[in-house]
N, C-alpha and C. Protein backbone atom coordinates (compact mmCIF):
# COMPACT_ATOMS: atom_id res chain seq x y z
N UNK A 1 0.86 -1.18 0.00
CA UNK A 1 0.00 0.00 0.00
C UNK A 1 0.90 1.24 0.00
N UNK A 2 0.48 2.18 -0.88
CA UNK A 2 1.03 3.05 -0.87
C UNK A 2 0.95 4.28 0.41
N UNK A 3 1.56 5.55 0.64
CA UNK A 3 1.45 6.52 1.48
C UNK A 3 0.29 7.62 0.92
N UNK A 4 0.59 7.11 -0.06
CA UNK A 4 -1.40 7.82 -0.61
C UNK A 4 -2.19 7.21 0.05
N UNK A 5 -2.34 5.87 -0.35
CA UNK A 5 -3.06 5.30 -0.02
C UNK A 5 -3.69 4.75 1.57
N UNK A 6 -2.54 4.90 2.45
CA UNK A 6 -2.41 4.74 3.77
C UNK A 6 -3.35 5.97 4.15
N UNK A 7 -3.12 7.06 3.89
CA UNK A 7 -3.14 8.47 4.41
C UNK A 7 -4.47 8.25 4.11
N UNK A 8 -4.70 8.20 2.46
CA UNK A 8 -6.41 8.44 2.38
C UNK A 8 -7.38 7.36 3.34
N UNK A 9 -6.67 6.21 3.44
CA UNK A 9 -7.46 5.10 4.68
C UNK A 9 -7.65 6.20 6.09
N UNK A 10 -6.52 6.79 6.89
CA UNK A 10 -6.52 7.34 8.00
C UNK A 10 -7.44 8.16 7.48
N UNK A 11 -7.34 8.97 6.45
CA UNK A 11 -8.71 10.68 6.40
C UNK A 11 -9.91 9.86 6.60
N UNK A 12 -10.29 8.56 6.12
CA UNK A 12 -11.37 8.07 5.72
C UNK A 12 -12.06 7.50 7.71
N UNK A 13 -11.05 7.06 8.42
CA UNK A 13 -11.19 6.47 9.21
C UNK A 13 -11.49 7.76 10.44
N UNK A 14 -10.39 8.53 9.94
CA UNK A 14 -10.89 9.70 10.84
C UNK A 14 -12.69 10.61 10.91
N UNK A 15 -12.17 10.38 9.31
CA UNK A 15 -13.78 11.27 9.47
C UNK A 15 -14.92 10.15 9.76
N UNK A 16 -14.82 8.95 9.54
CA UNK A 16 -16.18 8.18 10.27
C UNK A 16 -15.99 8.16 11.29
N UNK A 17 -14.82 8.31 12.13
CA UNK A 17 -15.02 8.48 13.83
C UNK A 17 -15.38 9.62 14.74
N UNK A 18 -14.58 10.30 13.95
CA UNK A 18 -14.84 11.74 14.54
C UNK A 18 -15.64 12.77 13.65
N UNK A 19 -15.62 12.83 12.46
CA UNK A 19 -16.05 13.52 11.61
C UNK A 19 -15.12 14.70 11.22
N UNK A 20 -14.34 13.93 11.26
CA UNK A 20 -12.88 14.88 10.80
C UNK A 20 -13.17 15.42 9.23
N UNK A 21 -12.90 16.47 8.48
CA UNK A 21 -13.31 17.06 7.18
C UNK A 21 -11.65 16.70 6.75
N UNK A 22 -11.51 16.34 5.73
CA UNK A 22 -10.23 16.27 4.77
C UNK A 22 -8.88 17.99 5.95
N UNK A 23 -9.64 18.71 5.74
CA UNK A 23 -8.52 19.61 6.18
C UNK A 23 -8.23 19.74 7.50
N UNK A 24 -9.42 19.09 8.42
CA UNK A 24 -8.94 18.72 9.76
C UNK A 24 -7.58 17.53 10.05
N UNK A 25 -8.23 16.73 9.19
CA UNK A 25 -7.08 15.47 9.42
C UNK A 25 -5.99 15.99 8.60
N UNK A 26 -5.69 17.04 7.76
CA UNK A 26 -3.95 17.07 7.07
C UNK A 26 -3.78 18.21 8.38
N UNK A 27 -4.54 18.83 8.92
CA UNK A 27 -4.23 19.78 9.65
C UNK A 27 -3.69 19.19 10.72
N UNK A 28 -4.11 18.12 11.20
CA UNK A 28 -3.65 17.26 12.59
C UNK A 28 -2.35 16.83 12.62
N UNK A 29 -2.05 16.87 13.82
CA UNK A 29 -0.51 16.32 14.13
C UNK A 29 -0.20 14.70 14.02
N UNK A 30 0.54 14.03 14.01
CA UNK A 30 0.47 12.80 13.90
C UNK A 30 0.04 12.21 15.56
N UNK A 31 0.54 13.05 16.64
CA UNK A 31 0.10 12.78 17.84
C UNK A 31 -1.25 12.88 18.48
N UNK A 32 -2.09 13.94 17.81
CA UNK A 32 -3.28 13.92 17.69
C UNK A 32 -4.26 13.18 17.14
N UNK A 33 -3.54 12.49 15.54
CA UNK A 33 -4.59 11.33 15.26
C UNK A 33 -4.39 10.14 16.29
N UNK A 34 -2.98 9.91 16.42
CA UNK A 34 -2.81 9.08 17.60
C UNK A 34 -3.79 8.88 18.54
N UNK A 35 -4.19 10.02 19.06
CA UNK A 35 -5.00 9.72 20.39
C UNK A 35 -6.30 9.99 20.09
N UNK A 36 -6.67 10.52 18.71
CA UNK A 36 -7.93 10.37 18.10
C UNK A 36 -8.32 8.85 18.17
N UNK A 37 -7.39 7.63 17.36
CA UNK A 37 -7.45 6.49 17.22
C UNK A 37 -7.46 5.41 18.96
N UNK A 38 -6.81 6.08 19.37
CA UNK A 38 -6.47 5.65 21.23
C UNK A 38 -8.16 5.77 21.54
N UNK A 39 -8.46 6.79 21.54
CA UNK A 39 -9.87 6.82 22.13
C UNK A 39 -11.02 6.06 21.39
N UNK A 40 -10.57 5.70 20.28
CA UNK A 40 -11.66 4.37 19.48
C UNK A 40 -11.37 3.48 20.07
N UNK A 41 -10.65 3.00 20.00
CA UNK A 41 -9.25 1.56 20.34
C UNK A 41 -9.53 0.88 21.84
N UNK A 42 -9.44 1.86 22.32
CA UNK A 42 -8.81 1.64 24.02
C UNK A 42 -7.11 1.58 24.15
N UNK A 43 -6.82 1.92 22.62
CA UNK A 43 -5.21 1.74 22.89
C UNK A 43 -4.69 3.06 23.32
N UNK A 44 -3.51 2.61 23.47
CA UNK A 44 -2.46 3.22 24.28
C UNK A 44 -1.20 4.07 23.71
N UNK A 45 -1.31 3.89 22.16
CA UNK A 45 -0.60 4.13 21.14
C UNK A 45 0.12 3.73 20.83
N UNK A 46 0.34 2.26 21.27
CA UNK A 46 2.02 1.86 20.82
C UNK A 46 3.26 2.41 21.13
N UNK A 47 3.10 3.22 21.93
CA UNK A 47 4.40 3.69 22.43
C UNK A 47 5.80 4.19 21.72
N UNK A 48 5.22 4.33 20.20
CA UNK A 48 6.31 4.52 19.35
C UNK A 48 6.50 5.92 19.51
N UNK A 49 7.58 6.58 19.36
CA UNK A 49 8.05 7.90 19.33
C UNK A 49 7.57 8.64 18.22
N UNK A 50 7.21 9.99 18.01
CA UNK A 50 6.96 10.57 16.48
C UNK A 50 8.29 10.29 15.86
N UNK A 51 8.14 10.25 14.47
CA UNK A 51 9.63 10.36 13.42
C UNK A 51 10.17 11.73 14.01
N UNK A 52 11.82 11.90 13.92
CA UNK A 52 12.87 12.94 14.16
C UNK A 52 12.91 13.51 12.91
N UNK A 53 13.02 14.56 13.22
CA UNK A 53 13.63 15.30 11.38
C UNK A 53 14.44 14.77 10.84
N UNK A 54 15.40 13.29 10.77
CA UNK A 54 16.00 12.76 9.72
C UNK A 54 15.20 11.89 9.12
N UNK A 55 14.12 11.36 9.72
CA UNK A 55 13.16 10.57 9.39
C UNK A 55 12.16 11.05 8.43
N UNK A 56 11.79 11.98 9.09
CA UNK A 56 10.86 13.30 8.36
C UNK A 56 11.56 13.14 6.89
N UNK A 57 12.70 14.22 6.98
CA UNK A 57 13.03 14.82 5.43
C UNK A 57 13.93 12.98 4.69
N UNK A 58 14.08 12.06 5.26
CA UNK A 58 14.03 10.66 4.12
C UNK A 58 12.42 10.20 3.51
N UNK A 59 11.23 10.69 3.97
CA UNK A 59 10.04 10.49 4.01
C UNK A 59 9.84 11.75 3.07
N UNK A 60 10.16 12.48 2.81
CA UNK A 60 9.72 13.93 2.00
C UNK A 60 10.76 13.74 0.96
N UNK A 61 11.87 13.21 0.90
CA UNK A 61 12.45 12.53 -0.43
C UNK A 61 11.96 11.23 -0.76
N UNK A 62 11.54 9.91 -0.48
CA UNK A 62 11.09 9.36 -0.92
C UNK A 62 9.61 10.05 -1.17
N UNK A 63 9.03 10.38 -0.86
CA UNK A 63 7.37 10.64 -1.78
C UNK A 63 7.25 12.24 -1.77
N UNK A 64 7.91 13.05 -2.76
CA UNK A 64 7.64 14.23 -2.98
C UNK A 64 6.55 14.75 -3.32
N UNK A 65 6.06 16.09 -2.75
CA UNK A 65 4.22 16.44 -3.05
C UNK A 65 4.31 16.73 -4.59
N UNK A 66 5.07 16.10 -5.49
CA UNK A 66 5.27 17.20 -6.88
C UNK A 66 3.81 16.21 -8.00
């Protein structure tokens, strides 16, 4: 699956839970859908850290907005 494709699953998932509009969910932080999804779930978030800015900008070279 692609990161299009991932992303458009999360907008899709967001807005049937919460009723998130397309520009709420790009507007959201990744820690915020986090605990958007936590409060469906009962989870806890996985405990994974957000990506660091080297992570970030290898993620913005592999899939450029062009």
């Amino acid at each position: 699956m692609t990161f299009a494709e991932r992303a458009a699953r999360l907008a899709g998932i967001a807005g049937a839970l919460a009723g998130w509009r397309p520009d709420e969910f790009w507007a959201a932080t990744p820690r915020e859908l986090e605990t958007l999804l936590a409060a469906f779930t009962g989870g806890g978030g996985g405990g994974h850290p957000p990506p660091d800015a080297a992570v970030i900008a290898a993620l913005k070279e592999q899939f450029p907005d062009g």
